[in-house]
Protein backbone atom coordinates (compact mmCIF):
# COMPACT_ATOMS: atom_id res chain seq x y z
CA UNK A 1 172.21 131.57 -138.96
CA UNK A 2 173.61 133.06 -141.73
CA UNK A 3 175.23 131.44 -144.63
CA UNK A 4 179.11 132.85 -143.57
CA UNK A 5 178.40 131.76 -139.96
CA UNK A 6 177.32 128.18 -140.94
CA UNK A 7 180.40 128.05 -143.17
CA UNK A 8 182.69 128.99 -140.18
CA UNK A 9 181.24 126.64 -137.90
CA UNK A 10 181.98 124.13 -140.30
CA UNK A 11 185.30 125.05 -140.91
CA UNK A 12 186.20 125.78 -137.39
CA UNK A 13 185.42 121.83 -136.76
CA UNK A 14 187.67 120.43 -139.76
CA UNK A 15 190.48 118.19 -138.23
CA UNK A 16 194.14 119.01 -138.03
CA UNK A 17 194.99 115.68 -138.10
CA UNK A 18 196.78 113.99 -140.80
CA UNK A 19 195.76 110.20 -142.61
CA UNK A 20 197.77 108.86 -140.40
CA UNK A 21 196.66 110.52 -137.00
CA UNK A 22 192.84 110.00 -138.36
CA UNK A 23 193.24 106.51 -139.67
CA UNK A 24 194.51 105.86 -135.79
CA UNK A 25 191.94 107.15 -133.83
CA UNK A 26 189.32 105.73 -135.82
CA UNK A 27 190.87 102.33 -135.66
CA UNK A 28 191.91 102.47 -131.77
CA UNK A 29 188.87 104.51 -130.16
CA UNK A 30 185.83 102.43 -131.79
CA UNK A 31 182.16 104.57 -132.37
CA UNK A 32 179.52 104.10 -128.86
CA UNK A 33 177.08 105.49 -131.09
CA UNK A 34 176.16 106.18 -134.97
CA UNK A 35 179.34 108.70 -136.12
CA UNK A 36 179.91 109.95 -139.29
CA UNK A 37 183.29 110.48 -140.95
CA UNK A 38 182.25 113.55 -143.64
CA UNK A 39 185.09 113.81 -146.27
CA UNK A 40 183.78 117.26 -146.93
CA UNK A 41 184.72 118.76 -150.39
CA UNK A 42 184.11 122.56 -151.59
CA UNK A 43 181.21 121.23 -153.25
CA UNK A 44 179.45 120.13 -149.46
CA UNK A 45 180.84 123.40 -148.31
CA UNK A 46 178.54 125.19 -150.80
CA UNK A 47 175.05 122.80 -150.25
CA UNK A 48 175.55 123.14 -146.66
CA UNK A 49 175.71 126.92 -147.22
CA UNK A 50 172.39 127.37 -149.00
CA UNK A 51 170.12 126.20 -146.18
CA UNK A 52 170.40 126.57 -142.72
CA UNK A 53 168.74 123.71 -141.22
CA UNK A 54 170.30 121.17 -143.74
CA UNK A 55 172.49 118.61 -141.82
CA UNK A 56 172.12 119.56 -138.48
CA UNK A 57 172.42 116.33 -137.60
CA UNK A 58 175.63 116.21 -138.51
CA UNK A 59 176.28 118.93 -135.60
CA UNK A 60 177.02 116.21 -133.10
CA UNK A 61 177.37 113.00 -134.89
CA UNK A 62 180.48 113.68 -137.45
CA UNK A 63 183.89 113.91 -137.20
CA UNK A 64 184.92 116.54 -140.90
CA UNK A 65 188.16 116.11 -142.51
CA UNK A 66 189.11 118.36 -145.60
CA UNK A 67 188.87 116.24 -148.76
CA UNK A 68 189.83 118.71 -151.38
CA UNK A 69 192.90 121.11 -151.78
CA UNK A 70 190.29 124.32 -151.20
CA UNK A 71 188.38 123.27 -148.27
CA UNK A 72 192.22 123.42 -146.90
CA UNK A 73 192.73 126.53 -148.14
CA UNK A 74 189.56 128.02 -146.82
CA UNK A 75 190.73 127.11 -143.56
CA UNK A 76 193.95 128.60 -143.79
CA UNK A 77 192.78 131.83 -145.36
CA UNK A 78 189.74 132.40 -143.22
CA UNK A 79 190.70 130.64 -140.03
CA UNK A 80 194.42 130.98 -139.97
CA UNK A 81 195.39 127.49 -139.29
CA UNK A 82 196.03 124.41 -141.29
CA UNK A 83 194.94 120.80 -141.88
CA UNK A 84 195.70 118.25 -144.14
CA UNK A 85 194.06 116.96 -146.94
CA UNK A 86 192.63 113.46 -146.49
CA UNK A 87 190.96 112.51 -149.77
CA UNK A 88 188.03 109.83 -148.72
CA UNK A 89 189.59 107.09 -151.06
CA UNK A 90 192.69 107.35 -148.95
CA UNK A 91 191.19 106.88 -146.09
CA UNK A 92 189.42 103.66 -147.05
CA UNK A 93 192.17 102.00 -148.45
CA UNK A 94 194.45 102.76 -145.17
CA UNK A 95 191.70 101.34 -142.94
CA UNK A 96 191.07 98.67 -145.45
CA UNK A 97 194.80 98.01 -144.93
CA UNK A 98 194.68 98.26 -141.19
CA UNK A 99 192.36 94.72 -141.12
CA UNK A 100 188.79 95.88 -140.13
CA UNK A 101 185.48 94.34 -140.10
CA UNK A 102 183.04 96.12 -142.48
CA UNK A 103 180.22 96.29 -144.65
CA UNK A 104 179.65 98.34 -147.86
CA UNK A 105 176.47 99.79 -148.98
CA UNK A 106 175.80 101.74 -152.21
CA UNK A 107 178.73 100.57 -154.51
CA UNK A 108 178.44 97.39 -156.89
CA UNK A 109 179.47 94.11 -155.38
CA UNK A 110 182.25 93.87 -158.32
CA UNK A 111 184.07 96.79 -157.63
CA UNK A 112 184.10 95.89 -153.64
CA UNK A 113 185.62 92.55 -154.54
CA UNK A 114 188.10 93.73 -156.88
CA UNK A 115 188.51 96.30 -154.08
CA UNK A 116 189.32 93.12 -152.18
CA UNK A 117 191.57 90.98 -154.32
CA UNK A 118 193.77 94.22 -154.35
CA UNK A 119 194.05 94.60 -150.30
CA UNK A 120 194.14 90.50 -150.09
CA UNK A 121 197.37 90.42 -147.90
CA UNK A 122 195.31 92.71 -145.20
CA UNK A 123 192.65 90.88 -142.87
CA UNK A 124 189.81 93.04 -143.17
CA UNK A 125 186.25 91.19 -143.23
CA UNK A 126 183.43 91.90 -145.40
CA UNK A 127 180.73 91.35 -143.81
CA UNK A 128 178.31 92.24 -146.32
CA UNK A 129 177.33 94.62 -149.42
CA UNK A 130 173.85 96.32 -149.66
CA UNK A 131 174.39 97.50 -153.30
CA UNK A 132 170.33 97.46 -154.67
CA UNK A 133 169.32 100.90 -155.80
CA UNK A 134 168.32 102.72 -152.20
CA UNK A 135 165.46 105.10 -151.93
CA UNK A 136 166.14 106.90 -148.92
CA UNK A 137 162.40 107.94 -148.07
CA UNK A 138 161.59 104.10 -148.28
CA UNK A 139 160.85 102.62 -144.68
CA UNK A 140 161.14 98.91 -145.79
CA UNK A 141 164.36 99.82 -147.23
CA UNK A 142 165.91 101.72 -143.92
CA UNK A 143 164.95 98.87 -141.73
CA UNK A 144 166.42 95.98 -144.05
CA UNK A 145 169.76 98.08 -143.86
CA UNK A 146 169.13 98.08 -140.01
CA UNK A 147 168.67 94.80 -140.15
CA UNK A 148 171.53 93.80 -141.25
CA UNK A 149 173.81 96.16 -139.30
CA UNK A 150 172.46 94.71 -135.97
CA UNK A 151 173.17 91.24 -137.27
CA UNK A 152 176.40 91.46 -138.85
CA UNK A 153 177.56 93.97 -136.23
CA UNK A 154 180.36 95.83 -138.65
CA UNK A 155 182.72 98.26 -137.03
CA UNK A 156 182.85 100.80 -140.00
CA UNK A 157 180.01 101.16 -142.67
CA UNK A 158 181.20 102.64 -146.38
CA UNK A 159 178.32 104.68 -147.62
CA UNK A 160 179.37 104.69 -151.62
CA UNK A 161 175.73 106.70 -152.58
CA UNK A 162 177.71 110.59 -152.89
CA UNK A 163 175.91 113.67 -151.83
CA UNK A 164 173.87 114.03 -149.68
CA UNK A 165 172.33 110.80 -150.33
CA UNK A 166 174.55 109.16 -148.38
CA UNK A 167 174.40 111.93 -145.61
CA UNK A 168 170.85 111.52 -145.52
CA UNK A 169 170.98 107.68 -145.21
CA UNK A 170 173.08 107.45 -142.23
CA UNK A 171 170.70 110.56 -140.48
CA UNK A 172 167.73 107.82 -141.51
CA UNK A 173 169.90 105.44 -139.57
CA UNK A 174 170.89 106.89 -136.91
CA UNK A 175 167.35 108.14 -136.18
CA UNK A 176 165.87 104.78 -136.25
CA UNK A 177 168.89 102.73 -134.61
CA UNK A 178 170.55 105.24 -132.11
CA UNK A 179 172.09 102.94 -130.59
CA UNK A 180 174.49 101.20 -133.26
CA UNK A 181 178.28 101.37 -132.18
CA UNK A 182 179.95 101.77 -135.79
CA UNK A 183 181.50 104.47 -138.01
CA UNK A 184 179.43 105.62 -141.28
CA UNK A 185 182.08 107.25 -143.96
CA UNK A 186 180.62 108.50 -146.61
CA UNK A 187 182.68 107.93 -149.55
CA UNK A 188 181.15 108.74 -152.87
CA UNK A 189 182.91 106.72 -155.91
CA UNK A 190 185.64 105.34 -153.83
CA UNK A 191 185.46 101.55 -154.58
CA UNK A 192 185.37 102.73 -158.49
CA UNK A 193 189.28 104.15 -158.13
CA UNK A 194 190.35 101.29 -155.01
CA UNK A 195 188.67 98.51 -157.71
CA UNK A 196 190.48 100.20 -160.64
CA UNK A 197 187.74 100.56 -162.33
CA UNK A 198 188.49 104.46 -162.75
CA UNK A 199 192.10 105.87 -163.19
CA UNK A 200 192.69 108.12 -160.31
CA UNK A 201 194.96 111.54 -160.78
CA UNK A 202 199.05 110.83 -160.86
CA UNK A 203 200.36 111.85 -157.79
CA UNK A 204 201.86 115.08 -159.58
CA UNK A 205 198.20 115.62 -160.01
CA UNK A 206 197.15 115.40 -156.96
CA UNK A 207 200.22 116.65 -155.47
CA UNK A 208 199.75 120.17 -157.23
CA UNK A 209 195.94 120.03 -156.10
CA UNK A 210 195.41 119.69 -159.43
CA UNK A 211 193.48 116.00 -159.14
CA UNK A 212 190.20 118.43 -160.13
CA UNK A 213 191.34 118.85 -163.56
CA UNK A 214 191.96 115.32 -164.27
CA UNK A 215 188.35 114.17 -162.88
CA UNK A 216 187.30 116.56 -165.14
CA UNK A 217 188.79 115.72 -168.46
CA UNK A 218 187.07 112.03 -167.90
CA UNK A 219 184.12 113.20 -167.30
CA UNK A 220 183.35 116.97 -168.34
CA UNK A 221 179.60 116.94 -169.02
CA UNK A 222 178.61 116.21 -165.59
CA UNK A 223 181.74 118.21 -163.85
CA UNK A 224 182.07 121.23 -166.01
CA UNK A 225 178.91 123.02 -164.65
CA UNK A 226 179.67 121.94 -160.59
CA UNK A 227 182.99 122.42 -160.86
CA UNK A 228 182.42 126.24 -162.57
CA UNK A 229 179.66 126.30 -159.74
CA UNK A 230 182.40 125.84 -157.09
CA UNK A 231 184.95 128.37 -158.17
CA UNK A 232 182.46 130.94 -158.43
CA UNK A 233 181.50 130.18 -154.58
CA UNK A 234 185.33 129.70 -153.78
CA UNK A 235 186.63 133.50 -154.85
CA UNK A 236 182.96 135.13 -153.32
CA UNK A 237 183.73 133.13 -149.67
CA UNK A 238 187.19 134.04 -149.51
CA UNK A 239 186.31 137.59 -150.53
CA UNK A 240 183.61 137.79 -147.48
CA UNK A 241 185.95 135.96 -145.17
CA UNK A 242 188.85 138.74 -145.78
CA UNK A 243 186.75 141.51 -145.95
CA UNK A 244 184.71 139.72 -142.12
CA UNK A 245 188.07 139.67 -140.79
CA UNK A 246 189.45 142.85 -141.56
CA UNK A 247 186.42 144.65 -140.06
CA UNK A 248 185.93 142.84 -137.12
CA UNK A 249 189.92 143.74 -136.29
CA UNK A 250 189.06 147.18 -136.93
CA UNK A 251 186.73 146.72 -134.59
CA UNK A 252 188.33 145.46 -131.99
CA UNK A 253 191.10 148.25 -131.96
CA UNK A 254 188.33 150.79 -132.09
């Protein structure tokens, strides 16, 4: 498959569905099996692009909502729809809110349970943090996650680990324990904005799809090069998308 056609398909299975509508299925139709929640990001968009058998799993077992401002506008300008934009940390602090029963693994234990004093009017349980350094090729590792999953029996499991770490973990999962009725959501550095550990965007920020710019003034040495790496990718997609489009309406009126 080529790299525009795997972007498509990807796109093509974004959800319209706003925080709201998302935070209300996931909370009133609960996971039979292993189901990811991908927050995807421009950056996943343009991984996923490079190699066409990476995260085929993923075909069957995720539900993708549009995490940044141009996944959304990818949609819209090569698919000629729209979706909303559901950052991941919104989406964990609205379920968090909601009162659910769930376990965190990747993040520190001290940003979970500031995490925690700040939603302490909500009734969500913890039911327990796996936050030792993971090596995802490590079988002793993968089953003591397992492990604990069957015993505590959480509803909805935060992978904190970022890409594709945490992608990779839950396919490790899933392959091993098939079986396991929960929700995986992997959520990258979540708990360090819920926790307050970082200073998220102001809303005009993030508003003006502009939150970008302020992750990268706090940390330009390790954004500058992705996020230069992104934009790059961003005007060549579009470019292919318009120029796909346009020729396959000439054809069809040929």
């Amino acid at each position: 498959m080529k790299s525009e056609d795997r972007i498509a398909k990807f796109l093509s299975r974004i959800e319209s569905g706003n925080l709201y509508s998302i935070t209300q299925y996931l909370l009133q139709k609960p996971a039979l099996t292993p189901t990811f929640i991908w927050t995807m990001n421009l950056s996943h968009i343009r991984e996923v692009s490079t190699d066409p058998k990476a995260f085929e799993f993923l075909d069957s077992n995720s539900l993708i909502i549009a995490d940044g401002w141009p996944v959304k506008y990818l949609v819209n300008a090569l698919e000629s729809r729209e979706v909303s934009r559901i950052p991941g940390v919104d989406l964990v602090n609205e379920l968090l809110e909601s009162g659910i029963r769930f376990s965190v693994i990747g993040s520190e234990q001290g940003q979970v349970m500031n995490t925690m004093k700040n939603h302490e009017n909500a009734s969500s349980e913890l039911t327990f943090i796996y936050d030792k350094y993971i090596d995802i090729n490590s079988e002793i590792q993968i089953n003591e996650i397992i492990q604990l999953l069957l015993e505590f029996k959480p509803q909805y499991i935060f992978l904190a680990l970022g890409f594709p770490k945490q992608e990779i973990l839950f396919e490790r999962i899933r392959s091993k324990s098939p079986l396991i009725p929960a929700y995986f959501l992997g959520i990258g550095g979540s708990f360090q904005l819920l926790s307050r550990e970082k200073i998220r965007a102001p809303r005009m920020f993030q508003d003006l799809g502009l939150e970008w710019l302020w992750r990268l003034t706090q940390d330009p040495k390790r954004l500058f090069k992705r996020y230069y790496s992104d934009c790059k990718f961003l005007i060549l997609i579009t470019i292919k998308g318009k120029v796909r489009r346009a020729h396959d309406s000439i054809k069809k009126w040929t």
